[in-house]
PDB file of N, CA and C in Angstrom:
ATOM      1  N   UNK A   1     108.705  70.582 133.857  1.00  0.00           N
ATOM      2  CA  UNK A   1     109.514  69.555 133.235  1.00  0.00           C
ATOM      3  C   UNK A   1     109.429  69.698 131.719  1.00  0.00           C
ATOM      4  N   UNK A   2     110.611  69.350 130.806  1.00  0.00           N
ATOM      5  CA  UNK A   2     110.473  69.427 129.263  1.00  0.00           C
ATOM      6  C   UNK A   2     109.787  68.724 128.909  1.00  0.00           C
ATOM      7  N   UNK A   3     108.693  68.690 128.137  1.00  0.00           N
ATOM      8  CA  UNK A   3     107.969  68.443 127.273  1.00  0.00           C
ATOM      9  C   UNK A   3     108.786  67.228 126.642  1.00  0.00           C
ATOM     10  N   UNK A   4     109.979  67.431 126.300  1.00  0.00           N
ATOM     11  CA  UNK A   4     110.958  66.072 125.767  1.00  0.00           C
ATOM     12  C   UNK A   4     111.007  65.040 126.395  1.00  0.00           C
ATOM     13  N   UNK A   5     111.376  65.455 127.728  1.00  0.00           N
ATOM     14  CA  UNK A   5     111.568  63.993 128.938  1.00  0.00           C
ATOM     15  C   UNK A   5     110.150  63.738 129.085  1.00  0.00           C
ATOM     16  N   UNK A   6     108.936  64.044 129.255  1.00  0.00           N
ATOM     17  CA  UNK A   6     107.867  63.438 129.744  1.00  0.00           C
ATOM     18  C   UNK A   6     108.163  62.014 129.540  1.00  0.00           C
ATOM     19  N   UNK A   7     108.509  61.506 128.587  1.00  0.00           N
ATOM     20  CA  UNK A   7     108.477  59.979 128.006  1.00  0.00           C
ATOM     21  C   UNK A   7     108.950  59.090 128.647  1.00  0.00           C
ATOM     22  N   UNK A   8     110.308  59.809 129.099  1.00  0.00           N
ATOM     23  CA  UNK A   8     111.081  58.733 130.322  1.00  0.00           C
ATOM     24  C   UNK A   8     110.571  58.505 131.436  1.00  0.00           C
ATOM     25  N   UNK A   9     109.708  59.646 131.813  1.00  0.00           N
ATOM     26  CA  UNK A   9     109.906  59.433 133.586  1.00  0.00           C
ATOM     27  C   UNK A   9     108.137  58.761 133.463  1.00  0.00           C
ATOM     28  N   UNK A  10     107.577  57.716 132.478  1.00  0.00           N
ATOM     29  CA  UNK A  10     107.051  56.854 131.859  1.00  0.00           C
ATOM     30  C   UNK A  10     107.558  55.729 132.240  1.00  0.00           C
ATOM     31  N   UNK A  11     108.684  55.340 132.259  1.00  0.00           N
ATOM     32  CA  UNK A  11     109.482  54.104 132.000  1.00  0.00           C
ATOM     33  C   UNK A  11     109.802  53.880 133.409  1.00  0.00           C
ATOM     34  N   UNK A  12     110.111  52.471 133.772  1.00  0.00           N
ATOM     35  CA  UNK A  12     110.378  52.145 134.983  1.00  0.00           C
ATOM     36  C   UNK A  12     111.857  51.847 134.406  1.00  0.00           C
ATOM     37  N   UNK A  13     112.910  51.569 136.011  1.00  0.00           N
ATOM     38  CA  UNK A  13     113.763  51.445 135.971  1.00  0.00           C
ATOM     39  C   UNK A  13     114.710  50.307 135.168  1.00  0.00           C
ATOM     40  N   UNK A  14     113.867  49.395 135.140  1.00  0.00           N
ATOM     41  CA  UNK A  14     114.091  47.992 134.182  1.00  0.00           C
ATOM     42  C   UNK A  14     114.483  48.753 132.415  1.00  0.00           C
ATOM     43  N   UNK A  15     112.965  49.539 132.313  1.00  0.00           N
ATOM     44  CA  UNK A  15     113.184  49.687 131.099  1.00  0.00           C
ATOM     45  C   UNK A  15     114.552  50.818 130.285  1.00  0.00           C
ATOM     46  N   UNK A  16     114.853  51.736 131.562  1.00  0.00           N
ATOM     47  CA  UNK A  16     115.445  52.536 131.366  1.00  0.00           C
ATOM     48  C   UNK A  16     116.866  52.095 131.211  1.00  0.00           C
ATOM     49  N   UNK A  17     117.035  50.808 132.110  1.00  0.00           N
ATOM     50  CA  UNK A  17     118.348  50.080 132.508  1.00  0.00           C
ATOM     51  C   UNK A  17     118.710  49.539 130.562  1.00  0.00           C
ATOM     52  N   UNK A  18     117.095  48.956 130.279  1.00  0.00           N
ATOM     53  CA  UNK A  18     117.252  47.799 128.708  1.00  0.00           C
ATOM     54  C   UNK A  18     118.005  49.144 128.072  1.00  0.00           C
ATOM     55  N   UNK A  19     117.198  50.691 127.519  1.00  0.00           N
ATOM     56  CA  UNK A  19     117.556  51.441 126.838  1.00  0.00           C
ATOM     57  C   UNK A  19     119.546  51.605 126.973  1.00  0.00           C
ATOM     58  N   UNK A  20     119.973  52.005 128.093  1.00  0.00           N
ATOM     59  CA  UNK A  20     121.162  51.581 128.039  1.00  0.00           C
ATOM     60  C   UNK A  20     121.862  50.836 127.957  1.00  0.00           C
ATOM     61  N   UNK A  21     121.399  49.618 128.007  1.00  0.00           N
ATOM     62  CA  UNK A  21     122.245  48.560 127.890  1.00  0.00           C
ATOM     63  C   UNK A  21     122.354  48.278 125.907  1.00  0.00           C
ATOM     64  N   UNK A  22     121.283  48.725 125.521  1.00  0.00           N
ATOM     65  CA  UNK A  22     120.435  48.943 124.307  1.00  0.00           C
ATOM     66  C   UNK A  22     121.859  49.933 123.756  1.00  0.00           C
ATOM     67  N   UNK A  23     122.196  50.772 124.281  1.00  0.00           N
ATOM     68  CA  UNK A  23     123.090  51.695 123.598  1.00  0.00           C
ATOM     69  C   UNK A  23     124.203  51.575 123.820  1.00  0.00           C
ATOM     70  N   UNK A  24     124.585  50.847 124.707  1.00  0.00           N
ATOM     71  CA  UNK A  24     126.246  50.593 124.721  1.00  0.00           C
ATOM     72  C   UNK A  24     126.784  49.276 123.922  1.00  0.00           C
ATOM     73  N   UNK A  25     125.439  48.679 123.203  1.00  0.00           N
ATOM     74  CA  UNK A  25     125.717  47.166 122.892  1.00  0.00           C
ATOM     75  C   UNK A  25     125.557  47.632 121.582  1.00  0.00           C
ATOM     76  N   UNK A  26     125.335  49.284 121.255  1.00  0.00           N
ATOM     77  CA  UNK A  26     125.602  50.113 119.415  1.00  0.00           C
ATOM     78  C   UNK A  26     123.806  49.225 118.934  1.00  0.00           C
ATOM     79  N   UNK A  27     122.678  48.825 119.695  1.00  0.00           N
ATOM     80  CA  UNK A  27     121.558  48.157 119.231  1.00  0.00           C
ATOM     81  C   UNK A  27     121.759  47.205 118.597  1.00  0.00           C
ATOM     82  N   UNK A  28     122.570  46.082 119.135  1.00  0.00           N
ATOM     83  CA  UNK A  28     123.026  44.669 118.545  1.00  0.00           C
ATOM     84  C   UNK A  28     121.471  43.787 119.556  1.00  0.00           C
ATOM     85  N   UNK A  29     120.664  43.778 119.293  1.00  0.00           N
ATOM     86  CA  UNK A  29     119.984  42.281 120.194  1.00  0.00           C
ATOM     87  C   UNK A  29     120.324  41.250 120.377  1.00  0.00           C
ATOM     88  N   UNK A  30     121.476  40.575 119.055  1.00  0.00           N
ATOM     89  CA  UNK A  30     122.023  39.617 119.603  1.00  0.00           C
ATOM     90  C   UNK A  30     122.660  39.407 120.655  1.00  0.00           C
ATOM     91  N   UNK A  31     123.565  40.603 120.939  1.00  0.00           N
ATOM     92  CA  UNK A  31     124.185  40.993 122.286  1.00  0.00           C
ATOM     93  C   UNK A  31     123.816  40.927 123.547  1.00  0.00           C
ATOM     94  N   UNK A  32     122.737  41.849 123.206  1.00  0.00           N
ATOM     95  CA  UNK A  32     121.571  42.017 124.518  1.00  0.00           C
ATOM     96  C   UNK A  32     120.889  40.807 124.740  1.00  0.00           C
ATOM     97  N   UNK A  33     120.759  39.798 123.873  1.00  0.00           N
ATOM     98  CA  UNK A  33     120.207  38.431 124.006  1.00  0.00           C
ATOM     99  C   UNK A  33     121.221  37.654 124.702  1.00  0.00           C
ATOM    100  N   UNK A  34     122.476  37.543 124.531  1.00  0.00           N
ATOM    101  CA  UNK A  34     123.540  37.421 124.928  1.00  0.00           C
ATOM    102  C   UNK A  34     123.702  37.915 126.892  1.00  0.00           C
ATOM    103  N   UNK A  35     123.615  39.041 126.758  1.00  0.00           N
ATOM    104  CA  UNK A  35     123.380  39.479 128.554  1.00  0.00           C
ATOM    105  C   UNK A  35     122.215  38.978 128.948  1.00  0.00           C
ATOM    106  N   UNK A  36     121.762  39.395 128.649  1.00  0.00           N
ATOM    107  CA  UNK A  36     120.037  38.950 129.531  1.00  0.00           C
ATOM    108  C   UNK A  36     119.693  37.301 129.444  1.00  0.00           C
ATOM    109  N   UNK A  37     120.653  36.561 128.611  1.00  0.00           N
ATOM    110  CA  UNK A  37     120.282  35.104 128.725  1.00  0.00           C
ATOM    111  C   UNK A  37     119.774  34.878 127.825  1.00  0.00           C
ATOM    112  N   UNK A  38     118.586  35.119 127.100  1.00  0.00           N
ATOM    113  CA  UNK A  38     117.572  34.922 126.335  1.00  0.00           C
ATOM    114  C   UNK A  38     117.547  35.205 125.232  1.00  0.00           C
ATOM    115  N   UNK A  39     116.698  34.563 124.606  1.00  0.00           N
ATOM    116  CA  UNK A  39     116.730  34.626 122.638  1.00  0.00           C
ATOM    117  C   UNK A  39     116.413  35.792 122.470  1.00  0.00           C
ATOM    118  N   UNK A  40     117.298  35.878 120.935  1.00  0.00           N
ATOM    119  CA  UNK A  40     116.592  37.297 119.982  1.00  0.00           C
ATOM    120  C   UNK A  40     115.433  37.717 120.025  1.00  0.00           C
ATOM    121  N   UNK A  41     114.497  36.437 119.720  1.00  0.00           N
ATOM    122  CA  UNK A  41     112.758  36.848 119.501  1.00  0.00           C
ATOM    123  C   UNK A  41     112.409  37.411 121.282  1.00  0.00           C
ATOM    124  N   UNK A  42     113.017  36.785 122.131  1.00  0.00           N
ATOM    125  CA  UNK A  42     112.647  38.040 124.024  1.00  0.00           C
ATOM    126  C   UNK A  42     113.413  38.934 123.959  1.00  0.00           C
ATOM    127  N   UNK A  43     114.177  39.087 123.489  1.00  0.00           N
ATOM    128  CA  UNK A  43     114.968  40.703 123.121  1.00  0.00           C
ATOM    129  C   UNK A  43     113.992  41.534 122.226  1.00  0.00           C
ATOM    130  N   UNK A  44     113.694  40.905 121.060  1.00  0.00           N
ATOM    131  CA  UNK A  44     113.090  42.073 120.236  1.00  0.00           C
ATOM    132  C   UNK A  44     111.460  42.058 120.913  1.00  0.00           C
ATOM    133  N   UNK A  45     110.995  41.114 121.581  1.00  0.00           N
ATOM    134  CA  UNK A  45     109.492  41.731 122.199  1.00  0.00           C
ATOM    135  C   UNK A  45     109.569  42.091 123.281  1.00  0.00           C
ATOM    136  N   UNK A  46     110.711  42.378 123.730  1.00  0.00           N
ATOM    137  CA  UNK A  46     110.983  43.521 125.145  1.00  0.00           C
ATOM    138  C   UNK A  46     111.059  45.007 124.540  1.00  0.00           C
ATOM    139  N   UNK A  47     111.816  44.807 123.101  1.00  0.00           N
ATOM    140  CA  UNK A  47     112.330  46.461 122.329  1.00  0.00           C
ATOM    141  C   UNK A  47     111.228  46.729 122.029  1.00  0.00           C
ATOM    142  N   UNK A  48     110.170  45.750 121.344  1.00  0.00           N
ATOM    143  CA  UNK A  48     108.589  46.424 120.949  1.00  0.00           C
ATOM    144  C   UNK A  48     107.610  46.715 121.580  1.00  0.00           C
ATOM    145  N   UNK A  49     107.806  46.098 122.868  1.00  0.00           N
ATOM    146  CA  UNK A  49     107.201  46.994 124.513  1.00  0.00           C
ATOM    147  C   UNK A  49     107.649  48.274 124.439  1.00  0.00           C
ATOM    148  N   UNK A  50     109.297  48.224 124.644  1.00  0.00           N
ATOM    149  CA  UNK A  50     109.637  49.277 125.077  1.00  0.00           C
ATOM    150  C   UNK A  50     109.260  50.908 124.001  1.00  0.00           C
ATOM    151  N   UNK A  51     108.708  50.389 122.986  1.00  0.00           N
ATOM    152  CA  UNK A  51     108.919  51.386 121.754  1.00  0.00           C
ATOM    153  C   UNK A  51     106.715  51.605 122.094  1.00  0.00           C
ATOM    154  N   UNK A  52     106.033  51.031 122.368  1.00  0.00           N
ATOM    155  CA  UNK A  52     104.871  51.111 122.483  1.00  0.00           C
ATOM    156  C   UNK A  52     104.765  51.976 123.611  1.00  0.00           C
ATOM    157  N   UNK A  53     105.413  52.055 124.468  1.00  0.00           N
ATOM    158  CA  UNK A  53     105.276  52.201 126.195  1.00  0.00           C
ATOM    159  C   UNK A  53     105.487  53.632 125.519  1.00  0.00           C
ATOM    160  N   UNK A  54     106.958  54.048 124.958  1.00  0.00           N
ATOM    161  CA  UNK A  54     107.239  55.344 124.549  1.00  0.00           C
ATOM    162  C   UNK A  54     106.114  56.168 123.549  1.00  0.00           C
ATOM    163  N   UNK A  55     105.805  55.458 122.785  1.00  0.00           N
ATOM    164  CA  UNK A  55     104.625  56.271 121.576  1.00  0.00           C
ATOM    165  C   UNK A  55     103.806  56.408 122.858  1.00  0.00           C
ATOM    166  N   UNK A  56     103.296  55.671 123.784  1.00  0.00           N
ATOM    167  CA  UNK A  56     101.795  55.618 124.330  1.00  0.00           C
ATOM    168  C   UNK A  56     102.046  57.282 125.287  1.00  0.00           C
ATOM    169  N   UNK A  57     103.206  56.984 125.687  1.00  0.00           N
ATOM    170  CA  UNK A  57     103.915  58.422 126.598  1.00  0.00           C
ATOM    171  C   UNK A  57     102.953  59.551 126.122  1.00  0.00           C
ATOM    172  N   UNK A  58     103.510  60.085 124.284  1.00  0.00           N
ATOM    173  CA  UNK A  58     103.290  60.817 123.477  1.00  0.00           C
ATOM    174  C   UNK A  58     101.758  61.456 123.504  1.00  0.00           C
ATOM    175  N   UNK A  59     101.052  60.079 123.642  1.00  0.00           N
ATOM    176  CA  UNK A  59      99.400  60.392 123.495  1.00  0.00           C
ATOM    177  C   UNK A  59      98.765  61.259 124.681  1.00  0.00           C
ATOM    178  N   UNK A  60      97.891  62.228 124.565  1.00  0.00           N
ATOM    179  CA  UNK A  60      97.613  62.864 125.730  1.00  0.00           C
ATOM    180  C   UNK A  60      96.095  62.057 126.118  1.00  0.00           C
ATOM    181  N   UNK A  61      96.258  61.105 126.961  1.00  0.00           N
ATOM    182  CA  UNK A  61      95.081  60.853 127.536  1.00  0.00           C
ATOM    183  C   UNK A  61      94.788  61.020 129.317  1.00  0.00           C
ATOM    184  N   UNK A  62      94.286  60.908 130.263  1.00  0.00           N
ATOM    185  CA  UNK A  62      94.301  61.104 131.181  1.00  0.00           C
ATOM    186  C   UNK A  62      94.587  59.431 132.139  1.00  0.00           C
ATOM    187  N   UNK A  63      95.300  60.072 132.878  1.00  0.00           N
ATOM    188  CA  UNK A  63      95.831  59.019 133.847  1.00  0.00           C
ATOM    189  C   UNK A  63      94.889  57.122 133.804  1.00  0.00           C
ATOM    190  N   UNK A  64      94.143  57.801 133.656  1.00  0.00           N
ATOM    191  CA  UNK A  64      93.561  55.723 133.841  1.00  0.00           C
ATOM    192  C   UNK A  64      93.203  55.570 132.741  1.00  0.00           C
ATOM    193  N   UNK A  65      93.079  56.169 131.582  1.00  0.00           N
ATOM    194  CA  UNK A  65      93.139  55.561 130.330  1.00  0.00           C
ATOM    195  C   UNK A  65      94.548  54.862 129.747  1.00  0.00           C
ATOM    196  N   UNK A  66      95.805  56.003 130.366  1.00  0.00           N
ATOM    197  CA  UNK A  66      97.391  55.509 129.844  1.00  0.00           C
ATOM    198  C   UNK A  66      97.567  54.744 131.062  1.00  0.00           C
ATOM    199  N   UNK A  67      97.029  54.589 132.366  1.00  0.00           N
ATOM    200  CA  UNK A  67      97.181  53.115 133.219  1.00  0.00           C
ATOM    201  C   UNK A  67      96.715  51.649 132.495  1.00  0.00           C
ATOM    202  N   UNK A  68      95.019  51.892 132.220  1.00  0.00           N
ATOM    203  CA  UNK A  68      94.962  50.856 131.140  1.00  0.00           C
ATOM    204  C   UNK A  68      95.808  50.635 129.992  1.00  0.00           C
ATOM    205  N   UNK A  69      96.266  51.269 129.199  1.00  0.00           N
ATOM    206  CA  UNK A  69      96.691  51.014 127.663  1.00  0.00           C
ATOM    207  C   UNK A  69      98.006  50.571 128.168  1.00  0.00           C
ATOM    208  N   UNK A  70      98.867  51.272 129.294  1.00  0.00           N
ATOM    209  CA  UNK A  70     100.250  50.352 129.909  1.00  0.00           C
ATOM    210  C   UNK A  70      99.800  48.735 130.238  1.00  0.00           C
ATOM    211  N   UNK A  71      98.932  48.415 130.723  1.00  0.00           N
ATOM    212  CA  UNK A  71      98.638  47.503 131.544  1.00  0.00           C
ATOM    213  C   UNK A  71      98.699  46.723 130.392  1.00  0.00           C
ATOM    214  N   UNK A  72      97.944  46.937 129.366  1.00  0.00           N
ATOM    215  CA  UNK A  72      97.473  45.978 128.406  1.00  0.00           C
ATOM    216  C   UNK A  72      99.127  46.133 127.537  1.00  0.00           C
ATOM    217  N   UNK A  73      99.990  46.702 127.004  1.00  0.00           N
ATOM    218  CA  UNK A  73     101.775  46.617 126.482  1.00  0.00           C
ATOM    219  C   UNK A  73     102.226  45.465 127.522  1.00  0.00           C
ATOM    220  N   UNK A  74     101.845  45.862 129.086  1.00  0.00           N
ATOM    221  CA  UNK A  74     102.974  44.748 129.823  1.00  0.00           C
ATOM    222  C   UNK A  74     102.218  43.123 129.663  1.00  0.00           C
ATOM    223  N   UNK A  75     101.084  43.331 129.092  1.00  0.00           N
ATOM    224  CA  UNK A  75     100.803  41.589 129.162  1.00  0.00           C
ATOM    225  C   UNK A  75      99.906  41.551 130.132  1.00  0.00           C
ATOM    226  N   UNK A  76      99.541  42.502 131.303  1.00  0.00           N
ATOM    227  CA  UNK A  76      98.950  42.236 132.715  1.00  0.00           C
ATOM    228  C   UNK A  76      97.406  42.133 132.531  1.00  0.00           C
ATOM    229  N   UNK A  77      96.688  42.533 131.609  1.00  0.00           N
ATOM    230  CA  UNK A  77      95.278  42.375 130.679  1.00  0.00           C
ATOM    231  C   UNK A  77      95.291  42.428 129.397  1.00  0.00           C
ATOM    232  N   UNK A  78      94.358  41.543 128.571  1.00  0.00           N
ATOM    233  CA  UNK A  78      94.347  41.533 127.143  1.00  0.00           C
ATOM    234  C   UNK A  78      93.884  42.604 126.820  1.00  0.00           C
ATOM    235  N   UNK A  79      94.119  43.095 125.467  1.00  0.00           N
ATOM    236  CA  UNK A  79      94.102  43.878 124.223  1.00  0.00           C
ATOM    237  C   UNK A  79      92.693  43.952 124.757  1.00  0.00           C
ATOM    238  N   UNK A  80      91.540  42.965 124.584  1.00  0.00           N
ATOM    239  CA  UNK A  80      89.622  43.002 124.399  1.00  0.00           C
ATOM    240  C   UNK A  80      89.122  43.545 125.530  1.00  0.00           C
ATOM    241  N   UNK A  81      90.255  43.228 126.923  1.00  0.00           N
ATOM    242  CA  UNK A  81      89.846  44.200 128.268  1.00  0.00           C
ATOM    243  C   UNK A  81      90.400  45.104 128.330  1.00  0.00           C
ATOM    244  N   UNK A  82      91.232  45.717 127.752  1.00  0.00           N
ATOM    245  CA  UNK A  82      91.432  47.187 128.007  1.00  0.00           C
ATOM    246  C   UNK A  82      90.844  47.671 127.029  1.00  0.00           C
ATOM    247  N   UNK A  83      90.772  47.449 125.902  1.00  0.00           N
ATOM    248  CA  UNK A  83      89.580  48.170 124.958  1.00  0.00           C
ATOM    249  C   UNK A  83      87.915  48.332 125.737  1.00  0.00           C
ATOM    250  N   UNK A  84      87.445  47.474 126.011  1.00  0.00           N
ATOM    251  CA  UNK A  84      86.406  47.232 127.054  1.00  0.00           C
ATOM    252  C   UNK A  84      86.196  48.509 128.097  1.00  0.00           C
ATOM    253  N   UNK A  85      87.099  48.046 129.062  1.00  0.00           N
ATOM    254  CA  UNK A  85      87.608  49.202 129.989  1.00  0.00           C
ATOM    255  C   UNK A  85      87.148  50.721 129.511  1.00  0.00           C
ATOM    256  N   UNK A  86      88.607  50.418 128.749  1.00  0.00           N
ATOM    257  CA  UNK A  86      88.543  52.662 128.111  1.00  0.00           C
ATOM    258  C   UNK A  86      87.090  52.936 127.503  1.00  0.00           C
ATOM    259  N   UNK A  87      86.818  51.994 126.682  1.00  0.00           N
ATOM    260  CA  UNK A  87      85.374  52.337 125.847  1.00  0.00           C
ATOM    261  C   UNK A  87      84.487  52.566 126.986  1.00  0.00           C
ATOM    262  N   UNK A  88      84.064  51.495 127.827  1.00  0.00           N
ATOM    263  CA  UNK A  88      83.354  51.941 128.937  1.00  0.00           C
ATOM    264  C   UNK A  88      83.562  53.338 129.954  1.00  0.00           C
ATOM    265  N   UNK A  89      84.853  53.708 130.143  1.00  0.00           N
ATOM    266  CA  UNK A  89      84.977  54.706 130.812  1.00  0.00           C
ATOM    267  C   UNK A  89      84.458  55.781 129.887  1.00  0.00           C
ATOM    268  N   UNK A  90      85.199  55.852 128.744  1.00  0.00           N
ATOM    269  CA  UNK A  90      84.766  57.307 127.939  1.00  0.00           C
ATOM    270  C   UNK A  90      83.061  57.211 127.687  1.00  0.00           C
ATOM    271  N   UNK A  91      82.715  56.273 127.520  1.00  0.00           N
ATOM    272  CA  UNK A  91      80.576  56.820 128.162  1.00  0.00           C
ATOM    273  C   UNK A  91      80.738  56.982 128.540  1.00  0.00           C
ATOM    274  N   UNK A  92      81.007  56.658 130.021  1.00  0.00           N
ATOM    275  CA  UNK A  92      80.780  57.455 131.188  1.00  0.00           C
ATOM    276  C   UNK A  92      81.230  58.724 131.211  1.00  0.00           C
ATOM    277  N   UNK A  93      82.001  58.880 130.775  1.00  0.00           N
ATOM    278  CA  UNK A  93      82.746  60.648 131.370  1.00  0.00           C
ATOM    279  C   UNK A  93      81.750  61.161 130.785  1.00  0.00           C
TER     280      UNK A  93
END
């Protein structure tokens, strides 16, 4: 697989759906706030997920370190437990 796409096939279908909807709306959020129902400020902290999720792609770490660091972008554990987590794993390894 290209080295380019790694990033996408990262992204679940939701997010891939926002990116297009993201590009046919020319990156208006008001717009996209507009479809999706919801205010500017849940539009733009869905785009700053979606832009974290992509850098995190980039980083080469191994599978349950970029499971944690996703986990902690979607909200599903805080920032202090996934720091916790990874720090603890990398002693161990």
């Amino acid at each position: 697989m290209s080295e380019r796409r790694k990033w996408i096939n990262t992204l679940s279908d939701e997010d891939i759906n926002f990116i297009k909807n993201f590009t046919l709306f020319s990156g208006s959020l008001k717009e996209l706030a507009n479809l999706y129902s919801v205010t500017y400020p849940t539009i733009r902290v869905r785009l700053n997920k979606l832009i974290e999720k992509i850098k995190l792609a980039e980083v080469e770490d191994d599978h349950y370190i970029h499971l944690i660091k996703n986990q902690a972008i979607e909200g599903k554990i805080d920032y202090e437990t996934a720091k916790l987590l990874i720090d603890e794993y990398r002693r161990i390894e």
